[in-house]
Structure formats: structure tokens, C-alpha cells
N, C-alpha and C. Protein backbone atom coordinates (compact mmCIF):
# COMPACT_ATOMS: atom_id res chain seq x y z
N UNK A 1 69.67 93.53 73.46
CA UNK A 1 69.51 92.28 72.75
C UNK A 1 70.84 91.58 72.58
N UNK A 2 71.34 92.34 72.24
CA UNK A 2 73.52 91.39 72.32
C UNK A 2 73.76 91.11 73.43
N UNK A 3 73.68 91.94 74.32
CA UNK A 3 73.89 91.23 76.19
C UNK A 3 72.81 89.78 76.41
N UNK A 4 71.99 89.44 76.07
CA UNK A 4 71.59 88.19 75.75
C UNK A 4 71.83 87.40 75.28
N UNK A 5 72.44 87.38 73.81
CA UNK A 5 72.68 86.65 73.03
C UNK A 5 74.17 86.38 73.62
N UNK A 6 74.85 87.46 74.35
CA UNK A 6 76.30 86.82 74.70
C UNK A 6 76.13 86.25 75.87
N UNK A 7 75.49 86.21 76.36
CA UNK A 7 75.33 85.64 77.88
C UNK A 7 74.75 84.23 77.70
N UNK A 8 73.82 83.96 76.23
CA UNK A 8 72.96 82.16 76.40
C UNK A 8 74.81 81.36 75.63
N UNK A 9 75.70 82.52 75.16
CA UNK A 9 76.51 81.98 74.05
C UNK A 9 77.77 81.74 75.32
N UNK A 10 77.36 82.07 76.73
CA UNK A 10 78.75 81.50 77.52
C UNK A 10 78.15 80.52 78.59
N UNK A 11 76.94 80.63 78.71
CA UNK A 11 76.17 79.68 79.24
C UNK A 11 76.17 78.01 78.93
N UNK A 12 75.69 78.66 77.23
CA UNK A 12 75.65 76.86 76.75
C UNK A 12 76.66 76.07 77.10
N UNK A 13 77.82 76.38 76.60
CA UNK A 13 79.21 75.89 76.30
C UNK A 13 78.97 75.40 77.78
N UNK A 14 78.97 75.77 79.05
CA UNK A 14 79.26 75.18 80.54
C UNK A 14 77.98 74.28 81.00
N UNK A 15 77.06 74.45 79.95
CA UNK A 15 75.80 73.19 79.97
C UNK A 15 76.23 71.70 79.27
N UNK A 16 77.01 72.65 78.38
CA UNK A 16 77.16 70.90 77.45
C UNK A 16 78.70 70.24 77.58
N UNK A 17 79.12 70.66 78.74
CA UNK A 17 80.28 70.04 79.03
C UNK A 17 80.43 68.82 79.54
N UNK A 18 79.57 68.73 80.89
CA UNK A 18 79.14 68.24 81.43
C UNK A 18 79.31 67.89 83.21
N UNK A 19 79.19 67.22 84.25
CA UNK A 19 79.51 67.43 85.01
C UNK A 19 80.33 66.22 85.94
N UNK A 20 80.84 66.93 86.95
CA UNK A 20 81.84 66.18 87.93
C UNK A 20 81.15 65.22 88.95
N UNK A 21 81.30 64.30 89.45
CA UNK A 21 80.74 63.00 90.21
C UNK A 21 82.36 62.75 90.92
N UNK A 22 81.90 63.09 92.24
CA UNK A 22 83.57 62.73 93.29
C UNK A 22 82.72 62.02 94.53
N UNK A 23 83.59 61.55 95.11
CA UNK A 23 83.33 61.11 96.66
C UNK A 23 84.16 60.21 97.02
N UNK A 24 83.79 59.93 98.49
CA UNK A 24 84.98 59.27 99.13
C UNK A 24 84.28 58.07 99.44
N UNK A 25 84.84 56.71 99.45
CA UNK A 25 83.96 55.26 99.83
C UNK A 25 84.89 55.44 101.21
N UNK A 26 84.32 54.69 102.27
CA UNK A 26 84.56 54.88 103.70
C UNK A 26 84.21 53.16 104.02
N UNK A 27 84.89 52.58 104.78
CA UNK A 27 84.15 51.38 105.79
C UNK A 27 83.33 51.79 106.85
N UNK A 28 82.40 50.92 106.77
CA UNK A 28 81.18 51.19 107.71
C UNK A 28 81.73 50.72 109.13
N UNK A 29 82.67 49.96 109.37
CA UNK A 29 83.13 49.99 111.02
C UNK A 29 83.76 51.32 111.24
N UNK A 30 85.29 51.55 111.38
CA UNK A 30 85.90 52.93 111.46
C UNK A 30 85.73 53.80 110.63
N UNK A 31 84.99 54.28 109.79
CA UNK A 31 85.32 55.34 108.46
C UNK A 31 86.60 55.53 108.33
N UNK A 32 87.46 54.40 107.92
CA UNK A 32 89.04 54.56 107.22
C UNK A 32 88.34 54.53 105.93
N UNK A 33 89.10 55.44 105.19
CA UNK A 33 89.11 55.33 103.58
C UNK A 33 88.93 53.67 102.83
N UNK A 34 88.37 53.31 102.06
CA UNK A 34 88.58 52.39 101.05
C UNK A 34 88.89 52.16 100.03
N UNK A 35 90.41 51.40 100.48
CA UNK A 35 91.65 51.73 99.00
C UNK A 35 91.49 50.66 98.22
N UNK A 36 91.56 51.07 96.86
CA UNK A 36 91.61 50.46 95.69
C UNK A 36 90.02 49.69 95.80
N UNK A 37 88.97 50.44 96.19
CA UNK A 37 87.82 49.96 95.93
C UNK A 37 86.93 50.42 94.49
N UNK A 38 86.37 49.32 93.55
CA UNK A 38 85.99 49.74 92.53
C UNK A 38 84.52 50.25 92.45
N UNK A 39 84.93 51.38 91.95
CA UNK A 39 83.36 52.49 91.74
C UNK A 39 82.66 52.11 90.46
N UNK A 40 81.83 51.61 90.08
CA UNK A 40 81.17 52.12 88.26
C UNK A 40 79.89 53.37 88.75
N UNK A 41 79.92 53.82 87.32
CA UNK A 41 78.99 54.90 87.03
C UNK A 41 77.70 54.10 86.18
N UNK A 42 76.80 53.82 86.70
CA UNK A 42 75.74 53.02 85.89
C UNK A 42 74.79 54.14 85.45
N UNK A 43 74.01 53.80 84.28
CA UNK A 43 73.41 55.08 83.62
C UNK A 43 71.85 54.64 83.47
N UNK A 44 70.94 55.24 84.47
CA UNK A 44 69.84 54.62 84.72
C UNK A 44 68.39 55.18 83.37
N UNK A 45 67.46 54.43 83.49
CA UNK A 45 67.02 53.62 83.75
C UNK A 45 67.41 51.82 84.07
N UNK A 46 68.41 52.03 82.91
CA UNK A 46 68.70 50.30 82.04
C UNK A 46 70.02 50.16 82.65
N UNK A 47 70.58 50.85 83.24
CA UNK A 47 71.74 50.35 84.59
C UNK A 47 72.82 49.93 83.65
N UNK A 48 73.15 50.89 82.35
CA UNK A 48 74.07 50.87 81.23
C UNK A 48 75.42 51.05 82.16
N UNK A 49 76.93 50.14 81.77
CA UNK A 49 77.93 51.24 82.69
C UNK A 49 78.33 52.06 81.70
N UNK A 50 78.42 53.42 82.26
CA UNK A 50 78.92 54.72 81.64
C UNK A 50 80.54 54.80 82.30
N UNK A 51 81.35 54.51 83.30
CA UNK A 51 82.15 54.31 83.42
C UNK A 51 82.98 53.71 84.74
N UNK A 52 84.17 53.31 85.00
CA UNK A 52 84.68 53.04 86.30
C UNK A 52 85.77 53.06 86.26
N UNK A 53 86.03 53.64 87.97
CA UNK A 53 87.53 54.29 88.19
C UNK A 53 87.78 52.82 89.43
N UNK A 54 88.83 53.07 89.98
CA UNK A 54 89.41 52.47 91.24
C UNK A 54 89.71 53.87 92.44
N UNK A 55 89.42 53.54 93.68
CA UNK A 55 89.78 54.62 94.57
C UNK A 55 91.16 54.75 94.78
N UNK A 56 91.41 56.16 95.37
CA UNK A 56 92.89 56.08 95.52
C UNK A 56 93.48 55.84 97.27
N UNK A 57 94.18 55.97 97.29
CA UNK A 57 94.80 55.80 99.28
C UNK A 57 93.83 55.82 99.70
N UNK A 58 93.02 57.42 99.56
CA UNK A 58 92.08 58.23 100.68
C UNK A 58 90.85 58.00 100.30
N UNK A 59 90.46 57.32 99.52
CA UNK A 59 89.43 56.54 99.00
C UNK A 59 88.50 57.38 98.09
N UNK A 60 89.09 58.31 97.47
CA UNK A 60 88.21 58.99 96.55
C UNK A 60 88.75 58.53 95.69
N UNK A 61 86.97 59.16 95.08
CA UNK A 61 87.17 58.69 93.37
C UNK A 61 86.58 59.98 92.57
N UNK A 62 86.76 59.85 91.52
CA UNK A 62 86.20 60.89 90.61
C UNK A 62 85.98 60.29 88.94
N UNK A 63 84.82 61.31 88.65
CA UNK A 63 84.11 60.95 87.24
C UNK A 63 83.95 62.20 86.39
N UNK A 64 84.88 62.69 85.23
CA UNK A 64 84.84 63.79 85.08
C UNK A 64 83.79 63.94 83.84
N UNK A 65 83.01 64.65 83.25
CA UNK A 65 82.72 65.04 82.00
C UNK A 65 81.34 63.73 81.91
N UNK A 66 80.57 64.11 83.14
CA UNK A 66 79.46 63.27 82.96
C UNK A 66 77.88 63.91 82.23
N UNK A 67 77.57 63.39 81.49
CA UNK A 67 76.32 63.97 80.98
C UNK A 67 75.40 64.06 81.90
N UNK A 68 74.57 65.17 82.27
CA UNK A 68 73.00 65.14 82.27
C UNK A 68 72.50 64.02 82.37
N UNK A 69 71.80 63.55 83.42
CA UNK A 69 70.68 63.00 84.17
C UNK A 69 70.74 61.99 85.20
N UNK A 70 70.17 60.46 85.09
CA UNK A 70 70.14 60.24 86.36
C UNK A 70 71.08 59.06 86.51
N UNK A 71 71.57 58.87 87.31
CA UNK A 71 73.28 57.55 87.63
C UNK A 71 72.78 56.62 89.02
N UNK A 72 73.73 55.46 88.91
CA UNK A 72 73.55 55.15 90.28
C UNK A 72 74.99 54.72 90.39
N UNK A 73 75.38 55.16 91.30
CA UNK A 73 77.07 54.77 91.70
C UNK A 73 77.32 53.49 92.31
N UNK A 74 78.18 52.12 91.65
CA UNK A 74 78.12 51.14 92.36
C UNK A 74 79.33 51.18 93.06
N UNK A 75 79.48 50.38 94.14
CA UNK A 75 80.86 50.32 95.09
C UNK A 75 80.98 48.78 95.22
N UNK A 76 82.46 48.17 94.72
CA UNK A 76 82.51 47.03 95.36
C UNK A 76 83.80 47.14 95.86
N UNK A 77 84.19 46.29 97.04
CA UNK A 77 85.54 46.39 97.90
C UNK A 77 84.95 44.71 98.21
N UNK A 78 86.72 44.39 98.20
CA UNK A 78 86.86 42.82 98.89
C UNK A 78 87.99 42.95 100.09
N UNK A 79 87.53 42.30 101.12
CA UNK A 79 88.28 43.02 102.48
C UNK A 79 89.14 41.90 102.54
């Protein structure tokens, strides 16, 4: 019964942290990276923004410490 109770007690803590959202934006002619293109994190149903980064050189981005459930990632770049 304690090997349970310590195991839901190291579990939770890495449930309610929350989670990582990365990727790379690419151009659809060559797949070169897309620099300094702006990402938001929209928080669906109601398309709330939960947050936004800018890409870097290599065109990733990252979203750290995202809650549970469902997102839609927007991308805008001006060429």
C-alpha cells in the first residue's frame, strides 16, 4: 500500500507541470528555416491566446509549461 501511495505522489507532480510544444516553421518552396517568424499558442475551443514566441535562426520555437488539452498553433511570417 506505500509503494502506491509513493508512486501516484511522483506521478502527480509530472502531471501538473505541464507540457512542452516545440517545432520548426519551414518555407514551403525550399524548407529553409523561418527566421523571426511569429508563432501564438491559441487555446481552443474560443481560440483564447495562451502565448507567443518569435522563431530563432533555425526556425524553432518553443512553449514551455503548457497545460492539458487542446491548442492550435498559429504561424505568421512576412517575406
Amino acid at each position: 500500500m506505500k509503494r502506491i501511495f509513493f508512486a501516484l505522489f511522483l506521478i502527480i507532480p509530472l502531471m501538473l507541470e505541464g507540457q512542452t510544444v516545440k517545432g520548426t516553421v519551414c518555407l514551403e518552396g525550399d524548407r529553409s528555416p523561418a527566421q523571426f517568424a511569429g508563432v501564438g499558442l491559441l487555446h481552443l475551443p474560443d481560440s483564447i491566446a495562451v502565448a507567443g514566441v518569435i522563431t530563432l535562426t533555425d526556425g524553432a520555437y518553443n512553449f514551455d509549461k503548457v497545460n492539458p488539452g487542446e491548442y492550435l498553433v498559429r504561424i505568421s511570417f512576412v517575406s
